[in-house]
C-alpha atoms as a PDB file:
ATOM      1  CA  UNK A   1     100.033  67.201 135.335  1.00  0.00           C
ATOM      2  CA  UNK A   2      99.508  67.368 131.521  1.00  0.00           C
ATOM      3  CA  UNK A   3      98.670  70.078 129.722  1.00  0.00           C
ATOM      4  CA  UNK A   4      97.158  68.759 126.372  1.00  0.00           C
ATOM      5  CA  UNK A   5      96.926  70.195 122.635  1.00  0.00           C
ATOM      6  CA  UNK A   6      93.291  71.324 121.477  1.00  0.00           C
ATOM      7  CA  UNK A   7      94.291  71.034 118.052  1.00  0.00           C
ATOM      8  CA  UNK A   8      91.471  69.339 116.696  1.00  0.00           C
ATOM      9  CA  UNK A   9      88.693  70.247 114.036  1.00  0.00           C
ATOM     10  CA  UNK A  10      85.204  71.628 115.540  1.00  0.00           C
ATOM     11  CA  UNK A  11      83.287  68.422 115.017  1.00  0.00           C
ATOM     12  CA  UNK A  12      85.603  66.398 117.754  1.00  0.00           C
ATOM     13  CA  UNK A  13      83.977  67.303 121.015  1.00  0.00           C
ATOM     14  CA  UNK A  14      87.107  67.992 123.250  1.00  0.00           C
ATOM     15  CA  UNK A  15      85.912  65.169 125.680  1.00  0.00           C
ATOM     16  CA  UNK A  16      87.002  62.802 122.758  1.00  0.00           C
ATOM     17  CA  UNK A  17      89.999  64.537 121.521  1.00  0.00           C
ATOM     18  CA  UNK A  18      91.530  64.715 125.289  1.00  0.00           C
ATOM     19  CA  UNK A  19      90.444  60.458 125.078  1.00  0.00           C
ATOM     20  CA  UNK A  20      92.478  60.278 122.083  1.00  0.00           C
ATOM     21  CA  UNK A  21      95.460  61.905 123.879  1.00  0.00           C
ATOM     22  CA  UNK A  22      95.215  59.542 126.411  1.00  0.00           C
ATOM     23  CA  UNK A  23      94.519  56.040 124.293  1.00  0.00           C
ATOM     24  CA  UNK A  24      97.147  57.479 121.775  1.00  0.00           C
ATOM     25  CA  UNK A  25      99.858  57.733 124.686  1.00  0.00           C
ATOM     26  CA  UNK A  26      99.058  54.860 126.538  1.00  0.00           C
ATOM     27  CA  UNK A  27      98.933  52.312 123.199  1.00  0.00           C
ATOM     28  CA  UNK A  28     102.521  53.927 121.912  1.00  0.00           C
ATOM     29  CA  UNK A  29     104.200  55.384 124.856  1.00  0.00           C
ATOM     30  CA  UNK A  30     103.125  53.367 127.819  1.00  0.00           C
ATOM     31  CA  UNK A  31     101.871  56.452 129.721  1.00  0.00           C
ATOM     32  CA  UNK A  32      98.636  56.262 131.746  1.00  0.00           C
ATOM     33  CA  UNK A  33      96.758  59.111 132.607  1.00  0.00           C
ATOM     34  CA  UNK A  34      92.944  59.953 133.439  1.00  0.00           C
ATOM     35  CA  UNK A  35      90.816  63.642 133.246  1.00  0.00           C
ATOM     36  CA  UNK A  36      92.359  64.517 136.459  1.00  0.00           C
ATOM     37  CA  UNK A  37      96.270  64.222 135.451  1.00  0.00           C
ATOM     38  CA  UNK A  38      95.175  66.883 132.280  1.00  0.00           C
ATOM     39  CA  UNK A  39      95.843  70.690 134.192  1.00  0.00           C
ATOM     40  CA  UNK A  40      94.878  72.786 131.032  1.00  0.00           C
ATOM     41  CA  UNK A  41      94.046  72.475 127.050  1.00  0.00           C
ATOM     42  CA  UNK A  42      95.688  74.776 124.641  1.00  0.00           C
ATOM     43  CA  UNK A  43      94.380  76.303 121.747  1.00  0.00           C
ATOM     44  CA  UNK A  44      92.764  78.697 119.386  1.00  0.00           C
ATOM     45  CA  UNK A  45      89.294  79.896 121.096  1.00  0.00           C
ATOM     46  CA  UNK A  46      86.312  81.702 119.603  1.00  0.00           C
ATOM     47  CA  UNK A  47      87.253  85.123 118.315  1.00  0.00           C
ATOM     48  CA  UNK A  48      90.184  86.406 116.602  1.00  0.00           C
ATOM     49  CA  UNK A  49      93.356  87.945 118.404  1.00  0.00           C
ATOM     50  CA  UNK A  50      97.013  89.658 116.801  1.00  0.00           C
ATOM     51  CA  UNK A  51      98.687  87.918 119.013  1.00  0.00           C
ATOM     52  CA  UNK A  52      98.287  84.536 118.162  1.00  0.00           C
ATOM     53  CA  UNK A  53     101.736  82.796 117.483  1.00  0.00           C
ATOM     54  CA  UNK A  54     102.869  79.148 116.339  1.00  0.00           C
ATOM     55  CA  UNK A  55     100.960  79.056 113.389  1.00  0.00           C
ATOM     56  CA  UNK A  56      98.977  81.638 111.237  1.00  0.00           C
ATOM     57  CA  UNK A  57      95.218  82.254 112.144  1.00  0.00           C
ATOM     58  CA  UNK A  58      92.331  83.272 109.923  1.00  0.00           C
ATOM     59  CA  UNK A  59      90.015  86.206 110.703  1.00  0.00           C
ATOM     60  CA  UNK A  60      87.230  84.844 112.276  1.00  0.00           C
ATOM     61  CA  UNK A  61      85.968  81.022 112.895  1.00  0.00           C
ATOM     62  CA  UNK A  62      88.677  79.232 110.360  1.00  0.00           C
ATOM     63  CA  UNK A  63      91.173  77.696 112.484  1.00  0.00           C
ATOM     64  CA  UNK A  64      88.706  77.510 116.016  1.00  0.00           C
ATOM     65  CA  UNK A  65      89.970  74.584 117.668  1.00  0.00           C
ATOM     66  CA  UNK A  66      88.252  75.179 121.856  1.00  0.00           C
ATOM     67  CA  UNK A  67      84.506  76.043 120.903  1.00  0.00           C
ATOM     68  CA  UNK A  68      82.355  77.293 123.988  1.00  0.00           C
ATOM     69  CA  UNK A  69      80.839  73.634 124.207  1.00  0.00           C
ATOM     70  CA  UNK A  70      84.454  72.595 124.554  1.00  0.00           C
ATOM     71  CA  UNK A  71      84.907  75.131 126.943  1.00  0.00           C
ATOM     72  CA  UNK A  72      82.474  74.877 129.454  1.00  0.00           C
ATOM     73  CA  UNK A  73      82.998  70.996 129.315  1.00  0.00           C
ATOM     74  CA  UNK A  74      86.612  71.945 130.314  1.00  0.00           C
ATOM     75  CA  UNK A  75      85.735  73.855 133.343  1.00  0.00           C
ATOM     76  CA  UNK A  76      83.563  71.535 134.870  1.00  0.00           C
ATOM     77  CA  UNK A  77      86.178  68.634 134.745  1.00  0.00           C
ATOM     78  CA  UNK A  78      88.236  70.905 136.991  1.00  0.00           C
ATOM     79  CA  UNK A  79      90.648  71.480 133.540  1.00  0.00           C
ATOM     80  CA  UNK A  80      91.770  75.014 132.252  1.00  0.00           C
ATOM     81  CA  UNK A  81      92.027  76.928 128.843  1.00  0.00           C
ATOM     82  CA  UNK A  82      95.337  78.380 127.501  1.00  0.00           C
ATOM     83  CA  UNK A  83      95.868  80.609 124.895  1.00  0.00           C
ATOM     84  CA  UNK A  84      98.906  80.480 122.626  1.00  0.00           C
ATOM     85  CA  UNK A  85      99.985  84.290 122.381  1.00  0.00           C
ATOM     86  CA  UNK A  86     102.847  83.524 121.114  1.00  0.00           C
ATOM     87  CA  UNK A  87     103.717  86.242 118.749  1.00  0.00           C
ATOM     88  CA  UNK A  88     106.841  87.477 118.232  1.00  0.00           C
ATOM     89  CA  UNK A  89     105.903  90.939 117.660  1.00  0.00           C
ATOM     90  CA  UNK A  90     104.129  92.870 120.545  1.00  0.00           C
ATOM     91  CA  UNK A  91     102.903  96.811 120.968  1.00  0.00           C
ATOM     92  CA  UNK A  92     100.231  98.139 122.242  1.00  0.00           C
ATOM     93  CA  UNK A  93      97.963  98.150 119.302  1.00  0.00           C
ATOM     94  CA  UNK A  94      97.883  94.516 119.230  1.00  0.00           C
ATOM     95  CA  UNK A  95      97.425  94.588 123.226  1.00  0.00           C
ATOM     96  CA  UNK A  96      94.378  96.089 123.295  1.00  0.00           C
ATOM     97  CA  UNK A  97      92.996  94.451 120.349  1.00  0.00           C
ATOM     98  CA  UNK A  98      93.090  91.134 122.094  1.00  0.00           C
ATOM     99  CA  UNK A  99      91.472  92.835 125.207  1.00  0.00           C
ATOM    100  CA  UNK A 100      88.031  91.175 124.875  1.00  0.00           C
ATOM    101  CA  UNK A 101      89.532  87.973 124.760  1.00  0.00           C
ATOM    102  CA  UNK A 102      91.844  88.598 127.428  1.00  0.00           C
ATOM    103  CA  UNK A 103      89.193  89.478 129.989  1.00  0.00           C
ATOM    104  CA  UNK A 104      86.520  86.887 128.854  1.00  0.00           C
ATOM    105  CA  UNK A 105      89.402  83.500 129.274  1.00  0.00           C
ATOM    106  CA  UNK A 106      90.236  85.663 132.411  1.00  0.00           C
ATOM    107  CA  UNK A 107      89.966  83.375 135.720  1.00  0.00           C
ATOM    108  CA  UNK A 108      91.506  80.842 138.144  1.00  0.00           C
ATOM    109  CA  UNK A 109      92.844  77.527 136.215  1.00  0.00           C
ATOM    110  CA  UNK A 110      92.967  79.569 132.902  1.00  0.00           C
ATOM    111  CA  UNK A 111      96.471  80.381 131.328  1.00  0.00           C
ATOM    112  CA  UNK A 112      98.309  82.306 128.646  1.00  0.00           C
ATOM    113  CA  UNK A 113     101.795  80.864 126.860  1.00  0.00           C
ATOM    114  CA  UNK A 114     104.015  83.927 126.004  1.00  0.00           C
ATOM    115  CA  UNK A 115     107.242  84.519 123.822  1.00  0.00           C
ATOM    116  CA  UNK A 116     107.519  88.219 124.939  1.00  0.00           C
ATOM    117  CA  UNK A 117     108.586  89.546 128.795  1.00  0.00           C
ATOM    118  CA  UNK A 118     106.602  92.506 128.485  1.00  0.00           C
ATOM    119  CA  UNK A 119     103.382  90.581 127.076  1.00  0.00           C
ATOM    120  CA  UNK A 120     103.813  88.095 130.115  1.00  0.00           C
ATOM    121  CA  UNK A 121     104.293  91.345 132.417  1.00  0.00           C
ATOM    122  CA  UNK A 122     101.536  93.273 130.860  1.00  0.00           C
ATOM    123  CA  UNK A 123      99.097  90.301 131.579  1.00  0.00           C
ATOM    124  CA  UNK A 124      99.931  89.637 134.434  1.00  0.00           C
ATOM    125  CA  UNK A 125      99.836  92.974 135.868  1.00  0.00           C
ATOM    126  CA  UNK A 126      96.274  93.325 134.195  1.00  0.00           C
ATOM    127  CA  UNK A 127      95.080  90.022 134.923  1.00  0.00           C
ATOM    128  CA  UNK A 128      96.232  88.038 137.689  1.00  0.00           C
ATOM    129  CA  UNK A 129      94.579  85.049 137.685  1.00  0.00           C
ATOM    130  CA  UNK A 130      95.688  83.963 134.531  1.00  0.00           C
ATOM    131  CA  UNK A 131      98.881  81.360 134.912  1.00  0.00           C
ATOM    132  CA  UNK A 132     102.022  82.903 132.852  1.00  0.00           C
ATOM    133  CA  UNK A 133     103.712  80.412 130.850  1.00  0.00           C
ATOM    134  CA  UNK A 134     107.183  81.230 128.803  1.00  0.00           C
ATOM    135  CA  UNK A 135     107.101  79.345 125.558  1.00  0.00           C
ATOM    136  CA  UNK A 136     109.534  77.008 124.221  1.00  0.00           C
ATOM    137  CA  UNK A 137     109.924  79.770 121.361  1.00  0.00           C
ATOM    138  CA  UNK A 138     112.099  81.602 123.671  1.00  0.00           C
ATOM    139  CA  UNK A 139     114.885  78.732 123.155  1.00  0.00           C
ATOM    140  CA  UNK A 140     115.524  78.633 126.900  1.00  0.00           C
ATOM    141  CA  UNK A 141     118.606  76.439 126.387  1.00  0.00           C
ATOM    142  CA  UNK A 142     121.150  76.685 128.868  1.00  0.00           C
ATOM    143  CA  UNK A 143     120.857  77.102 132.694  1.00  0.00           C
ATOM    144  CA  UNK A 144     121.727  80.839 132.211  1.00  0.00           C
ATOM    145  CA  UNK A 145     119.272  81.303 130.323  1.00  0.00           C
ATOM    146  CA  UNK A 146     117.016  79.820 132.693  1.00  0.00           C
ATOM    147  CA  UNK A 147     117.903  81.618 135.712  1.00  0.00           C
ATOM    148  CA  UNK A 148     117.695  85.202 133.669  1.00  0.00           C
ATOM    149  CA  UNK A 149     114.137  83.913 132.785  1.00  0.00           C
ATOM    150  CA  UNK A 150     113.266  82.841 136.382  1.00  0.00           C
ATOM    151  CA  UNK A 151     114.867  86.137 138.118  1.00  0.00           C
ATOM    152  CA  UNK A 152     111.981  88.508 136.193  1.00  0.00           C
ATOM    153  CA  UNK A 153     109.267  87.047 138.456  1.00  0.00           C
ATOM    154  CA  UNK A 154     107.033  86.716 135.860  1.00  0.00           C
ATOM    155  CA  UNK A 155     106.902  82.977 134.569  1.00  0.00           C
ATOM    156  CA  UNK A 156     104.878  80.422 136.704  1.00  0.00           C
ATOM    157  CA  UNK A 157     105.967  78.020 134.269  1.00  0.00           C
ATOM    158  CA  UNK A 158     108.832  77.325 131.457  1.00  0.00           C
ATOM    159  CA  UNK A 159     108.341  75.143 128.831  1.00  0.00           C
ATOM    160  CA  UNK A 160     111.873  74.228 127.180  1.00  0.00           C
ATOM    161  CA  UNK A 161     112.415  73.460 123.244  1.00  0.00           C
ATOM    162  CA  UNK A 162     111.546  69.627 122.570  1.00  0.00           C
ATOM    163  CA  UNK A 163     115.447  68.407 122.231  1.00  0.00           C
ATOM    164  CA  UNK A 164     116.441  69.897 125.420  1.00  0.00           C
ATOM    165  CA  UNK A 165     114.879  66.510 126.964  1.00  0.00           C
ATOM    166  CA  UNK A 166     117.867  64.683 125.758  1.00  0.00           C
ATOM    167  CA  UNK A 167     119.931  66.697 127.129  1.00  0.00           C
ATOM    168  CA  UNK A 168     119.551  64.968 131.130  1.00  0.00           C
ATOM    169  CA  UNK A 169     122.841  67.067 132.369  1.00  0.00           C
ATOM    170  CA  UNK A 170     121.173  70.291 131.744  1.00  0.00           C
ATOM    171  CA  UNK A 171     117.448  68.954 133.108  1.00  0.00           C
ATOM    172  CA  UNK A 172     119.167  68.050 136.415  1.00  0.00           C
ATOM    173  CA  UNK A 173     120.950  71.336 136.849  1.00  0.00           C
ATOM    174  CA  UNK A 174     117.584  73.325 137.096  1.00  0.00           C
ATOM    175  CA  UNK A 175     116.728  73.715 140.814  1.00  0.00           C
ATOM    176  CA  UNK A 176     113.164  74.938 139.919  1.00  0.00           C
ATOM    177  CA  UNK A 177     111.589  71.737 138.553  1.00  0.00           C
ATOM    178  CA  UNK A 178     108.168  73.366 140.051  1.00  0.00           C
ATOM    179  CA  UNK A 179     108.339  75.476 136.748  1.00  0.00           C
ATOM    180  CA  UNK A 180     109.562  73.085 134.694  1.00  0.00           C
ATOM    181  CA  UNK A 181     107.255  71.806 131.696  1.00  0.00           C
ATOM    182  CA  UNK A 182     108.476  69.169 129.113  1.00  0.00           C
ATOM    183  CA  UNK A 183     107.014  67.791 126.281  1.00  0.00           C
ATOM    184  CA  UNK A 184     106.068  63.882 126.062  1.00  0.00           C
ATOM    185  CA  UNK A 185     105.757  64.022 122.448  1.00  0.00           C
ATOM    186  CA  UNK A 186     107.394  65.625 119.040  1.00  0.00           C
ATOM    187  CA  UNK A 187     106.542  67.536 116.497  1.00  0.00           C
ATOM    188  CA  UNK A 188     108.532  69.593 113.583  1.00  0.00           C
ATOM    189  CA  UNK A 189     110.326  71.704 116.119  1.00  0.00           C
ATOM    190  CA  UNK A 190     112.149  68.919 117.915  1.00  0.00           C
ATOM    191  CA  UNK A 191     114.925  68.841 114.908  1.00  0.00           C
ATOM    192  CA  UNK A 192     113.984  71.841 112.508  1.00  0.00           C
ATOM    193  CA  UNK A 193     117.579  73.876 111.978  1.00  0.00           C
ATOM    194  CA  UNK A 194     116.134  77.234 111.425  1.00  0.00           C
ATOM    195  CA  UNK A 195     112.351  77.632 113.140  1.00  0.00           C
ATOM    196  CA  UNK A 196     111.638  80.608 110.330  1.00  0.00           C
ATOM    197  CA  UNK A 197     107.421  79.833 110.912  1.00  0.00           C
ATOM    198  CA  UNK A 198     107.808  81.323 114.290  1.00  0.00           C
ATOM    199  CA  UNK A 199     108.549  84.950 112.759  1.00  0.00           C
ATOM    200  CA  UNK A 200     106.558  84.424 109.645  1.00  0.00           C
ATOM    201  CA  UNK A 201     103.316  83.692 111.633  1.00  0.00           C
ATOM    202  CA  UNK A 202     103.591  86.193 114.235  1.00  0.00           C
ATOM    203  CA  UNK A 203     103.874  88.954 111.310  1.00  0.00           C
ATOM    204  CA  UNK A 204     100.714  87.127 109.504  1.00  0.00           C
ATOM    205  CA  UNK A 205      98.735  87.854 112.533  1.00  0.00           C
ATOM    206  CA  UNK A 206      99.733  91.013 113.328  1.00  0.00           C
ATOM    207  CA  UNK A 207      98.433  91.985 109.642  1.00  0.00           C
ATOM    208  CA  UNK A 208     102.020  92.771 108.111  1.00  0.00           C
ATOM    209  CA  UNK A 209     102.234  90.012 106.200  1.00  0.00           C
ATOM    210  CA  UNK A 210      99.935  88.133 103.693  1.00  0.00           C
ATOM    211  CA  UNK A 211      97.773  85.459 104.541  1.00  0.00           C
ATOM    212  CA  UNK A 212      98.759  82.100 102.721  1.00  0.00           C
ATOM    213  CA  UNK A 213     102.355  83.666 102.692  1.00  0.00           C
ATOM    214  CA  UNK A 214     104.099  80.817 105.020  1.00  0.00           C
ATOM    215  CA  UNK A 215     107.690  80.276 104.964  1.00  0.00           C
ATOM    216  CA  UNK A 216     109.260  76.661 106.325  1.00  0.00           C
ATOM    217  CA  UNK A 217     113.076  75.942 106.984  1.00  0.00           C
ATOM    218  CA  UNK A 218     113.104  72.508 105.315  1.00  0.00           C
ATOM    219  CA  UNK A 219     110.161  73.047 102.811  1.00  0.00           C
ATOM    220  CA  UNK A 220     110.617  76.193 101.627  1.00  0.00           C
ATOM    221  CA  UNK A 221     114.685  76.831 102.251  1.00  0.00           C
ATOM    222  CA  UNK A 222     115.579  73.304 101.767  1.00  0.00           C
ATOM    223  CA  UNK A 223     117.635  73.520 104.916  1.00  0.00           C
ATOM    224  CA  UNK A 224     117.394  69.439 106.397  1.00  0.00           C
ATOM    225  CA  UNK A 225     116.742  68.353 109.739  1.00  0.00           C
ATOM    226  CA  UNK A 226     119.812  68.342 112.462  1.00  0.00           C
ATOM    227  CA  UNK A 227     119.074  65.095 112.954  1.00  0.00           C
ATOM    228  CA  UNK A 228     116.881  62.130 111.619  1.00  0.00           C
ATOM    229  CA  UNK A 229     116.707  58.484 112.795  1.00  0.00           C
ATOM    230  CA  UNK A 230     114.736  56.408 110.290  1.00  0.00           C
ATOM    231  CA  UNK A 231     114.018  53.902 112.369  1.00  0.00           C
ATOM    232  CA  UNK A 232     111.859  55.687 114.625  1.00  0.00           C
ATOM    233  CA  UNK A 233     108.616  56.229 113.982  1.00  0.00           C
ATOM    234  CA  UNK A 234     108.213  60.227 114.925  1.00  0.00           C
ATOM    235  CA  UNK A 235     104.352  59.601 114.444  1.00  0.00           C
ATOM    236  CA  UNK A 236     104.194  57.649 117.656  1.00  0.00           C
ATOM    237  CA  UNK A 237     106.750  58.389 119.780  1.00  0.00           C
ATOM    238  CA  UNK A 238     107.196  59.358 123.665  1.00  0.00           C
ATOM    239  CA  UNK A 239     109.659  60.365 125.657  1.00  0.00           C
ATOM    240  CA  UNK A 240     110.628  58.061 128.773  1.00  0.00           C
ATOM    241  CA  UNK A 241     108.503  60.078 130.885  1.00  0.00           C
ATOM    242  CA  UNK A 242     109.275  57.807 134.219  1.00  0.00           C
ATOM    243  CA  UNK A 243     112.849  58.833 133.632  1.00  0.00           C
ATOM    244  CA  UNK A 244     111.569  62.679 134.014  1.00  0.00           C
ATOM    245  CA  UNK A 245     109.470  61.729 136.935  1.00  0.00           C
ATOM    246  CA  UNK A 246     112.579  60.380 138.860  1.00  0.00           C
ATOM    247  CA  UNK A 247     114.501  63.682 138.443  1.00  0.00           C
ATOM    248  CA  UNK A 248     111.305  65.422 140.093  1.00  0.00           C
ATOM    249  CA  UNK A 249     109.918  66.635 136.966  1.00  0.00           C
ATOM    250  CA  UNK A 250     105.732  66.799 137.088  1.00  0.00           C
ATOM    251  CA  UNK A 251     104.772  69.074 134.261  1.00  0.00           C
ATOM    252  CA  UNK A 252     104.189  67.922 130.970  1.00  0.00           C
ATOM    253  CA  UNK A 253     102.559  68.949 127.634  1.00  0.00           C
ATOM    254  CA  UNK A 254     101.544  66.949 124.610  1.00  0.00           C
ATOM    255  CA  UNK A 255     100.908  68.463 121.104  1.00  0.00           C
ATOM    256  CA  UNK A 256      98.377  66.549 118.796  1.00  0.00           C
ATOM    257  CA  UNK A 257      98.469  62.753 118.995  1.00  0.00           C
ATOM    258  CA  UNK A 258      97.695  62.562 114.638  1.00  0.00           C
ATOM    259  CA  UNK A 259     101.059  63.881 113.982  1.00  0.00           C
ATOM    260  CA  UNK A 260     100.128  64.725 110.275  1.00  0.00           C
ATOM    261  CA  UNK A 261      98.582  67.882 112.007  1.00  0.00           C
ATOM    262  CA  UNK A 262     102.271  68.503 112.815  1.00  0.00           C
ATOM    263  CA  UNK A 263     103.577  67.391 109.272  1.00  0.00           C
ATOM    264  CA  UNK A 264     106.360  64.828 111.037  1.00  0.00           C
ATOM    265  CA  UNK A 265     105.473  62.093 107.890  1.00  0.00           C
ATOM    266  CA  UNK A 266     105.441  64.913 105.369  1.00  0.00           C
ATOM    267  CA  UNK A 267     109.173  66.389 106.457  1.00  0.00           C
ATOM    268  CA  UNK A 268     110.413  62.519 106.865  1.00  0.00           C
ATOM    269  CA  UNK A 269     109.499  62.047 103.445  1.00  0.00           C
ATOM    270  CA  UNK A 270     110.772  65.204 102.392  1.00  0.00           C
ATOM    271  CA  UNK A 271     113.996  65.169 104.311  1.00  0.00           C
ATOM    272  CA  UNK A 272     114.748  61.456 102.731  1.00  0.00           C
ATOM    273  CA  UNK A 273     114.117  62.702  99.546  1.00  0.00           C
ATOM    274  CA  UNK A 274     116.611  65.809  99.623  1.00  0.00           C
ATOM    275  CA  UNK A 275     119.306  62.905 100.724  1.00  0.00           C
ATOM    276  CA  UNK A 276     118.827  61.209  97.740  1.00  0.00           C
ATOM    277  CA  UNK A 277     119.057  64.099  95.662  1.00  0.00           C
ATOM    278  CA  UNK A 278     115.197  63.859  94.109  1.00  0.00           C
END
């Protein structure tokens, strides 16, 4: 199954945006999939929550990616909603602010993507038919690591950080590939040396920090990429995802197929810049 990234403006209908994801992969990456194959679509929903995380969120309608047209078109192709709370910073202020949208998204097939234990605890203590997923901003990147994260019982599923899919030794050594998720696709994450967003965001949406106030390892701290191939097109590529299948991996997850939504061109061209000393 593939869970798919909403990120889109309001005027795509999400019918055509989860098209795109599927043209886009099989044109560049060889990888087929129908309506069916997609298990949920994550995203920013109507209404406005503190505990948004991966990016910084406007009071309000600004960044709506899922609208309830989207929505409802979702759940009658048999495909769930996830929300991103992601935040880094969690209390129970910003817990029961997000209660409204908590219990409206609340059902079978819907799902929540956490960075904090006690979040993913509190949720799923309150509201059990929601699918807890650990996000790849926990940096689950060794096999202890992994096994602490499976042994708290809450986690139906673990998505890793992107460049843990090259490393096949440490893929094969997980005995849970049920709760496995990978991603097909890249974005900045996959070689950024110092994920600073992650922090700043969470404290932009938790109202202790200034909207327009983001911070960025390589833009704003100059700190280059661990690694860069310029031969590679980052815009269009996919991991072998038949090599994944044959180690019994089924879960997958692609961010937005226009990868300037994920500014891959803009930190190539900044990254080969800073090389050169411009």
């Amino acid at each position: 199954m593939i869970s798919c990234s909403a990120r889109k403006m309001t005027q795509f209908h999400i019918r055509d945006w989860l098209d795109l994801h599927r043209s886009y992969a099989k044109i560049h990456g060889g990888i087929e999939f129908e309506f069916e194959d997609i298990d949920y679509a994550f995203g920013v929903v109507e209404g406005f929550s503190t505990l948004w995380g991966g990016r910084a969120q406007m009071a309000g309608h600004g960044d709506l990616e899922l609208t309830k047209v989207d929505e409802y078109w979702l759940y009658d192709h048999n495909i769930g909603v996830k929300l991103p709370f992601t935040t880094k910073i969690f209390n129970d202020e910003l817990y029961n602010k997000s209660l409204d949208i908590l219990k409206w998204y609340h059902r079978k097939g819907n799902a929540i993507i956490t960075y904090h234990d006690e979040l993913g605890r509190r949720i799923k203590e309150d509201f059990p038919d929601y699918k807890i997923e650990a996000s790849c901003i926990q940096d689950i990147n060794n096999i202890e690591k992994w096994n602490e994260k499976i042994s708290l019982g809450i986690y139906d599923e673990i998505v890793l950080p992107i460049h843990l899919n090259d490393d096949i030794e440490f893929l094969k050594s997980i005995k849970e590939k049920e709760k496995l998720r990978l991603f097909l696709n890249v974005e900045c994450s996959y070689n950024c040396p110092q994920k600073v967003c992650y922090g700043v965001t969470s404290k932009i949406n938790a109202g202790l920090r200034e909207q327009g106030t983001m911070l960025c390892s390589l833009l704003d701290f100059g700190m280059p990429r661990t690694f860069y191939n310029d031969e590679i097109d980052w815009s269009t590529f996919y991991f072998d995802k038949q090599l994944f299948d044959g180690m019994g991996i089924d879960k997958y997850k692609l961010v937005p197929p226009i990868e300037n939504t994920q500014r891959i061109p803009l930190m190539l061209e900044k990254n080969k810049d800073m090389r050169r000393g411009d």
